[in-house]
N, C-alpha and C. Protein backbone atom coordinates (compact mmCIF):
# COMPACT_ATOMS: atom_id res chain seq x y z
N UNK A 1 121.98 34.98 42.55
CA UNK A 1 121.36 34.05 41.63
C UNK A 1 122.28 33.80 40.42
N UNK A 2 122.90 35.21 39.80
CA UNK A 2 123.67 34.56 38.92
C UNK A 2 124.80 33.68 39.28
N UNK A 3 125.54 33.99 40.50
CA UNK A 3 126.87 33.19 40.91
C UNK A 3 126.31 31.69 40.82
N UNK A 4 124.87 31.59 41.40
CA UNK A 4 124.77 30.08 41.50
C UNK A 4 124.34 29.50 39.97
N UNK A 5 124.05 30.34 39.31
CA UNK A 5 123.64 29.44 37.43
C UNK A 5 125.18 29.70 36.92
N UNK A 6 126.18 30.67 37.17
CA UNK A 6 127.33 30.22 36.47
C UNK A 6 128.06 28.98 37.09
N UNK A 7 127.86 28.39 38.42
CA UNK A 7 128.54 27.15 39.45
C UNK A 7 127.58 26.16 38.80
N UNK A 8 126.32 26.30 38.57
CA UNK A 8 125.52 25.09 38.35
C UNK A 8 125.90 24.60 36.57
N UNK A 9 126.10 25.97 35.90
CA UNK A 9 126.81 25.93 33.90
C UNK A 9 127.89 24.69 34.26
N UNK A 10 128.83 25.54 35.08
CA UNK A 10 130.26 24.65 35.38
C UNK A 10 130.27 23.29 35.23
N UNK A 11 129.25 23.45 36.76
CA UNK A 11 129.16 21.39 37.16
C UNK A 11 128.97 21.00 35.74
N UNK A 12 127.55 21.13 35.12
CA UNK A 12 126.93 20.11 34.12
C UNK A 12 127.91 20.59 32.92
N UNK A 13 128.92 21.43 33.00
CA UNK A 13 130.06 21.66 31.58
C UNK A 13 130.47 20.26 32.16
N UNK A 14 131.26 20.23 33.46
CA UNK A 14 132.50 19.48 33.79
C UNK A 14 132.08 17.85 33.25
N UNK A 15 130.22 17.83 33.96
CA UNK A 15 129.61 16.37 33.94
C UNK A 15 130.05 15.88 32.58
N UNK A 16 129.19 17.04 31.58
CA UNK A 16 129.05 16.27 30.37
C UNK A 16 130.55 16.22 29.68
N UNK A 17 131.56 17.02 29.54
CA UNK A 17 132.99 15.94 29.83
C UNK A 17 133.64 15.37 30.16
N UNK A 18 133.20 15.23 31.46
CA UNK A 18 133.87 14.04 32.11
C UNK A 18 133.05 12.31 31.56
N UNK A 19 131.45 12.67 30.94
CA UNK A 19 130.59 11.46 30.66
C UNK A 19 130.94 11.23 28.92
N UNK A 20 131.50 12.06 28.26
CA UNK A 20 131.40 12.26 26.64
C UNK A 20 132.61 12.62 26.20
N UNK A 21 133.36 12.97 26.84
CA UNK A 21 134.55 13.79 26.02
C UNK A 21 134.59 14.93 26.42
N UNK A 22 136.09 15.72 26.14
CA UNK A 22 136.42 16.96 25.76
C UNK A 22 135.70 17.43 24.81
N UNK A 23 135.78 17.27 24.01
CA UNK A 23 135.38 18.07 22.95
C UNK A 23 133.67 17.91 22.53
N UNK A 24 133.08 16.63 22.70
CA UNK A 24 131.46 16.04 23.04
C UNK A 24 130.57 16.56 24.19
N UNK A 25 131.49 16.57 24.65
CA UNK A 25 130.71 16.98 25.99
C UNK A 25 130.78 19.05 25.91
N UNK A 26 131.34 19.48 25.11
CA UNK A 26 130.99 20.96 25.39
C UNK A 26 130.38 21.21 24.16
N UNK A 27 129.97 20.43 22.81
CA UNK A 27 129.46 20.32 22.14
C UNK A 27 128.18 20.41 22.31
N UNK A 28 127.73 19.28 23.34
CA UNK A 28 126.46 18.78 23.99
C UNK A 28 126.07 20.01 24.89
N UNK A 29 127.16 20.51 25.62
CA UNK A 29 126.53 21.79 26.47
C UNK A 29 126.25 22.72 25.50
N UNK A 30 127.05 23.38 24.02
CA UNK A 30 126.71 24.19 24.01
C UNK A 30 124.99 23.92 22.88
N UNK A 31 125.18 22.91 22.89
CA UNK A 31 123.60 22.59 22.13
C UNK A 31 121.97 22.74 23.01
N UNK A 32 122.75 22.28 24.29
CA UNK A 32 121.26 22.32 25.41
C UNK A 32 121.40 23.48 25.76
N UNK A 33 122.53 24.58 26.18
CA UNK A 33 122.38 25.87 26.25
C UNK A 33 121.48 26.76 24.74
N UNK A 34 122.07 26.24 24.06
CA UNK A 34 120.89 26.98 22.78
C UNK A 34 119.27 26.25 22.71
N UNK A 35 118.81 25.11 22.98
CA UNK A 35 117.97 24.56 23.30
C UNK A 35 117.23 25.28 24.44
N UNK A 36 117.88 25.67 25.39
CA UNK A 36 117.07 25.86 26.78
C UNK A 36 116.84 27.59 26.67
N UNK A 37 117.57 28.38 25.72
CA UNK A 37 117.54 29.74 25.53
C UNK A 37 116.38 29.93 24.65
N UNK A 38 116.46 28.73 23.74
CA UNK A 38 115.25 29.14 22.89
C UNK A 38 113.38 28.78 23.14
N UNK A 39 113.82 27.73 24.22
CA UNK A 39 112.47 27.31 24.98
C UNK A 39 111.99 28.76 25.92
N UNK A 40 113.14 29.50 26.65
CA UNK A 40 112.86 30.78 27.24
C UNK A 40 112.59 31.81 26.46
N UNK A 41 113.07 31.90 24.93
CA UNK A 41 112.99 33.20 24.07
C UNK A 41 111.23 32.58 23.56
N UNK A 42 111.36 31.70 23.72
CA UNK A 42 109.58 31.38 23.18
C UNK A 42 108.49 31.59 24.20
N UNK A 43 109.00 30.72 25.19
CA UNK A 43 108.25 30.99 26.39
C UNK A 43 107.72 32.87 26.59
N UNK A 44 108.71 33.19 26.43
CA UNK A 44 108.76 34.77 26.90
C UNK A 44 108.29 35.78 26.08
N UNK A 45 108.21 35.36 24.68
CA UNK A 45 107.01 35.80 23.20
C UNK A 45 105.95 35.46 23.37
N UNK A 46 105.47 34.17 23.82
CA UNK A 46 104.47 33.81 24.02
C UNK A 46 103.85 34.45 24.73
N UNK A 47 104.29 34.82 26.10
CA UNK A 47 103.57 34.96 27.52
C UNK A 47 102.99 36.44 27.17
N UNK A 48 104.18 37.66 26.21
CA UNK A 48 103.71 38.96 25.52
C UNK A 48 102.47 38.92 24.66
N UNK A 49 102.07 37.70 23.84
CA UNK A 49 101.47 37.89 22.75
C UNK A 49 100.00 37.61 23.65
N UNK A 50 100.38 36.55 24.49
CA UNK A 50 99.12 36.69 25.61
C UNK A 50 98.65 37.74 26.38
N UNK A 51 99.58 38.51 26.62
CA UNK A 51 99.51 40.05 26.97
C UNK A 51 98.75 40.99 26.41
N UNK A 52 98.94 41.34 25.79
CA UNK A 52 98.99 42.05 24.55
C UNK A 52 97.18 41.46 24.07
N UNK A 53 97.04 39.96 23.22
CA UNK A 53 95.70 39.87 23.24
C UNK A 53 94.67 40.11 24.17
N UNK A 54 95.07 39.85 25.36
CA UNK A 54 94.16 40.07 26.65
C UNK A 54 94.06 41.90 26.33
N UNK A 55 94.95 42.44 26.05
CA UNK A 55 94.40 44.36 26.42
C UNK A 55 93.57 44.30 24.96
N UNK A 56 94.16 43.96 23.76
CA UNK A 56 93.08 44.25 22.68
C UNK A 56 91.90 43.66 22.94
N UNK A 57 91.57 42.46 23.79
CA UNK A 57 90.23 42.08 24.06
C UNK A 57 89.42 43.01 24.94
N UNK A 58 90.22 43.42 25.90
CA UNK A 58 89.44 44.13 26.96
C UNK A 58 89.48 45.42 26.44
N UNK A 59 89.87 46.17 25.63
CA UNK A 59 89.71 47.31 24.22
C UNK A 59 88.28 47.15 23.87
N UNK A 60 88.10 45.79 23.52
CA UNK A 60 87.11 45.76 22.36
C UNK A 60 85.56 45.04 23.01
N UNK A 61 85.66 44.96 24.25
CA UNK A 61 84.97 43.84 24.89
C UNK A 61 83.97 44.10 24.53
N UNK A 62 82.91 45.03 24.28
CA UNK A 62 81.62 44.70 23.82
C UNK A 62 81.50 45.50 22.37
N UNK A 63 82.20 44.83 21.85
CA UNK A 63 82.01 44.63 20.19
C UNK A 63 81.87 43.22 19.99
N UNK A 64 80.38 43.81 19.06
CA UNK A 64 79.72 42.18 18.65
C UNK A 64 80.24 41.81 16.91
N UNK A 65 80.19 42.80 16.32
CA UNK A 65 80.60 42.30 15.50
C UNK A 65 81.57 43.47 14.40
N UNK A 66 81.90 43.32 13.45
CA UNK A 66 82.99 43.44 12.41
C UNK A 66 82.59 44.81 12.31
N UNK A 67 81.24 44.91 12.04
CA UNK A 67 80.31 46.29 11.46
C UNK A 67 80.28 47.23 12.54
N UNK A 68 80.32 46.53 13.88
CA UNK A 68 80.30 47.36 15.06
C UNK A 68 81.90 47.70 15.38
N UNK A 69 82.44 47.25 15.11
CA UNK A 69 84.63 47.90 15.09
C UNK A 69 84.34 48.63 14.22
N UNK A 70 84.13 48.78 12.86
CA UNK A 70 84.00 49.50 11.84
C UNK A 70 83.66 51.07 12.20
N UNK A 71 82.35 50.86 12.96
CA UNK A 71 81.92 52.00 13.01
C UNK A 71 82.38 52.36 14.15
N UNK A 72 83.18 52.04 15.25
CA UNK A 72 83.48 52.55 16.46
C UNK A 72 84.91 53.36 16.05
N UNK A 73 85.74 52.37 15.14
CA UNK A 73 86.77 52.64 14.57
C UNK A 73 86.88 53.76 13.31
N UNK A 74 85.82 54.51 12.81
CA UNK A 74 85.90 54.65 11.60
C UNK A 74 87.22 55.31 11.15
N UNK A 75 87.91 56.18 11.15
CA UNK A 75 89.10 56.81 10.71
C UNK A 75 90.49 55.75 11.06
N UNK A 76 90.25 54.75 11.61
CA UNK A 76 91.35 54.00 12.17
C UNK A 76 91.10 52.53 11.44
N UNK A 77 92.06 52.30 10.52
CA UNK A 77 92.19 51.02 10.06
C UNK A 77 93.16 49.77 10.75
N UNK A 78 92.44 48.94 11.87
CA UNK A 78 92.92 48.38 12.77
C UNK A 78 93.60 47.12 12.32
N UNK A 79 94.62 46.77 12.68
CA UNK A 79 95.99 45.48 12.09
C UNK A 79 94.93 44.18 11.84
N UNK A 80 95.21 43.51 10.92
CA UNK A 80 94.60 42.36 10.97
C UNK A 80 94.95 41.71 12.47
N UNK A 81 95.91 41.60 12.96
CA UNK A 81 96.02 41.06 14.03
C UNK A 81 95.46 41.30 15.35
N UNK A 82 94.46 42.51 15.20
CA UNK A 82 93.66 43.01 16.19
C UNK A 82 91.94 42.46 15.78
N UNK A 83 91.51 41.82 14.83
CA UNK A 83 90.32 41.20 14.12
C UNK A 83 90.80 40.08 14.73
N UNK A 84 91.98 39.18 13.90
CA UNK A 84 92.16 38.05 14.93
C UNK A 84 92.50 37.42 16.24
N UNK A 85 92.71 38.44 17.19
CA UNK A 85 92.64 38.55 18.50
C UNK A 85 91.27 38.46 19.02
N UNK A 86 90.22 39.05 18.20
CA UNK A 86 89.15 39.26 18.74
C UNK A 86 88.16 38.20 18.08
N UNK A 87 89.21 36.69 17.07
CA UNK A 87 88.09 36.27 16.87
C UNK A 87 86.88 36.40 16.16
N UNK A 88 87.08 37.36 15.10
CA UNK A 88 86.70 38.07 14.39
C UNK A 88 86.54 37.35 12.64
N UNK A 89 86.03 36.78 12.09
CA UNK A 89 86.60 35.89 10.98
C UNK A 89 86.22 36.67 9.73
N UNK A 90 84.97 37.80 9.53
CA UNK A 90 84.83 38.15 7.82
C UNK A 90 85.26 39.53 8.37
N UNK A 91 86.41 40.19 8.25
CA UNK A 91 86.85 40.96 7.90
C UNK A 91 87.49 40.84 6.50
C-alpha cells in the first residue's frame, strides 16, 4: 500500500508540473498534501472524541440528572467535558 501512495504522490507531483510549472506545481502539491493531512488529522480527532463520548455515555446511562452524578460521583469531581457529553446543561 505504501509503494502504491508513494507512485500515485509521484504521478500527481509530475501532473501538477508538467500543468503549472516547476516550481507551481510542487507548490500546489505541497499545499494539497497539507490540506489532505489535515482533513485526516481532523477526521481522526473527531472519530476519538466520538469514541470516547459514546463510553462516557454508556458510563453514565441511567443518570437523569446533575444531582443524580453528584451523588453517584461524590468524592470525584468529574471534567466539565464529561457534563457536556452527557448533555447535561446546569452544572
Amino acid at each position: 500500500m505504501k509503494n502504491s501512495a508513494e507512485l500515485y504522490s509521484k504521478i500527481f507531483l509530475k501532473y501538477l508540473q508538467t500543468n503549472k510549472g516547476d516550481l507551481e506545481g510542487v507548490k500546489r502539491y505541497s499545499d494539497l498534501m497539507f490540506l489532505f493531512n489535515s482533513i485526516l488529522a481532523t477526521t481522526k480527532a473527531e472519530r476519538e472524541m466520538y469514541i470516547f463520548k459514546e463510553l462516557i455515555e454508556k458510563q453514565f446511562k441511567n443518570v437523569q440528572t446533575i444531582n443524580e452524578l453528584k451523588e453517584e460521583q461524590e468524592d470525584e469531581k468529574l471534567a466539565p467535558f464529561v457534563y457536556s457529553c452527557l448533555e447535561i446543561k446546569d452544572y
